[in-house]
Protein backbone atom coordinates (compact mmCIF):
# COMPACT_ATOMS: atom_id res chain seq x y z
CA UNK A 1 0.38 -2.79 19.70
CA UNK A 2 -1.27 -2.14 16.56
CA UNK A 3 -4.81 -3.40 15.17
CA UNK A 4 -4.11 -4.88 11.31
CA UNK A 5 -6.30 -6.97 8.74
CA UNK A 6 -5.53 -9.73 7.40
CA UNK A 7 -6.49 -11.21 3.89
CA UNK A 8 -9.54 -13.34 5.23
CA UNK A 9 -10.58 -10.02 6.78
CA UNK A 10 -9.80 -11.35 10.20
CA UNK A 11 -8.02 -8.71 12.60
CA UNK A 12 -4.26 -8.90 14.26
CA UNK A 13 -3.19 -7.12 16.36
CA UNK A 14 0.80 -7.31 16.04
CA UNK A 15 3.67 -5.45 18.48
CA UNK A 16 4.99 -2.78 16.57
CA UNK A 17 8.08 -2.37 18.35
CA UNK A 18 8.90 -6.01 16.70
CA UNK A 19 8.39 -4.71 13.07
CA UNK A 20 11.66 -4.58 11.21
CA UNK A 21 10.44 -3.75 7.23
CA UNK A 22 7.23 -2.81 5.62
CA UNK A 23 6.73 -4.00 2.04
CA UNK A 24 4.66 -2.90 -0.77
CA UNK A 25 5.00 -6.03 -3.45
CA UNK A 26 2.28 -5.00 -4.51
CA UNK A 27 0.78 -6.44 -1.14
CA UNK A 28 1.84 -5.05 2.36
CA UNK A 29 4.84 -7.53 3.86
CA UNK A 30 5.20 -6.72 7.55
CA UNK A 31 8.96 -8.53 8.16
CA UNK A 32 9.07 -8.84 12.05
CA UNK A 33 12.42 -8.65 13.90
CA UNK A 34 11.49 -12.83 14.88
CA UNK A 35 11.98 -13.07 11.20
CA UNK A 36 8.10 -13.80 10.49
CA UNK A 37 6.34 -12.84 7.96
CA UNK A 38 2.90 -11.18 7.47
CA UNK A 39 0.90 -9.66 4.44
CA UNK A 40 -2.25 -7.66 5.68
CA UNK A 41 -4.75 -5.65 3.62
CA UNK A 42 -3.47 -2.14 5.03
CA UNK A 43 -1.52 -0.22 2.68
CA UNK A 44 2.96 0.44 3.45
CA UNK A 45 2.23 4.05 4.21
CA UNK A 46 -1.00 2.71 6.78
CA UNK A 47 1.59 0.46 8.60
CA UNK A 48 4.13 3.15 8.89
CA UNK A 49 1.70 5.73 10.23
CA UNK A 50 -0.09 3.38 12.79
CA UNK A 51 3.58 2.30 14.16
CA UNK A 52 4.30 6.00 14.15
CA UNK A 53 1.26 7.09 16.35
CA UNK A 54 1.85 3.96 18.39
CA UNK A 55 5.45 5.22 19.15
CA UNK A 56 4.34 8.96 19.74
CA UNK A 57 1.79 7.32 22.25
CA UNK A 58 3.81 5.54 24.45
CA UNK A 59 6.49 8.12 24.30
CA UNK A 60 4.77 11.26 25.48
CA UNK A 61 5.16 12.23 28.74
CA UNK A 62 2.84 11.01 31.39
CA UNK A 63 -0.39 13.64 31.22
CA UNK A 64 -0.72 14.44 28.00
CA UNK A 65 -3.23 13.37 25.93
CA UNK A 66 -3.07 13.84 21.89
């Protein structure tokens, strides 16, 4: 899971293994794999690295602590 903002400056928190595209038009479009759409305040790159470290977390082997 990963902590986003929205618009209205209220937080989301959305499940990244569900994210399908990121969008820069010029405002971030997360395209989940449900087909929903959202548009948060984080930049493309922002998304990309916080579903990155969210992968590397839950991927490491048991013990080891980044």
């Amino acid at each position: 899971m990963i902590i986003l903002t929205r618009f209205d400056n209220k937080e989301l928190v959305i499940n990244a293994e569900l994210v399908q595209f990121v969008e820069s038009k010029p405002d971030t479009i997360i395209t989940l794999t449900t087909g929903e759409k959202i548009i948060v305040k984080e930049s493309r790159d922002e998304v990309v690295n916080r579903v990155i470290r969210y992968k590397q977390l839950i991927h490491q082997p048991p013990g080891i602590t980044k």
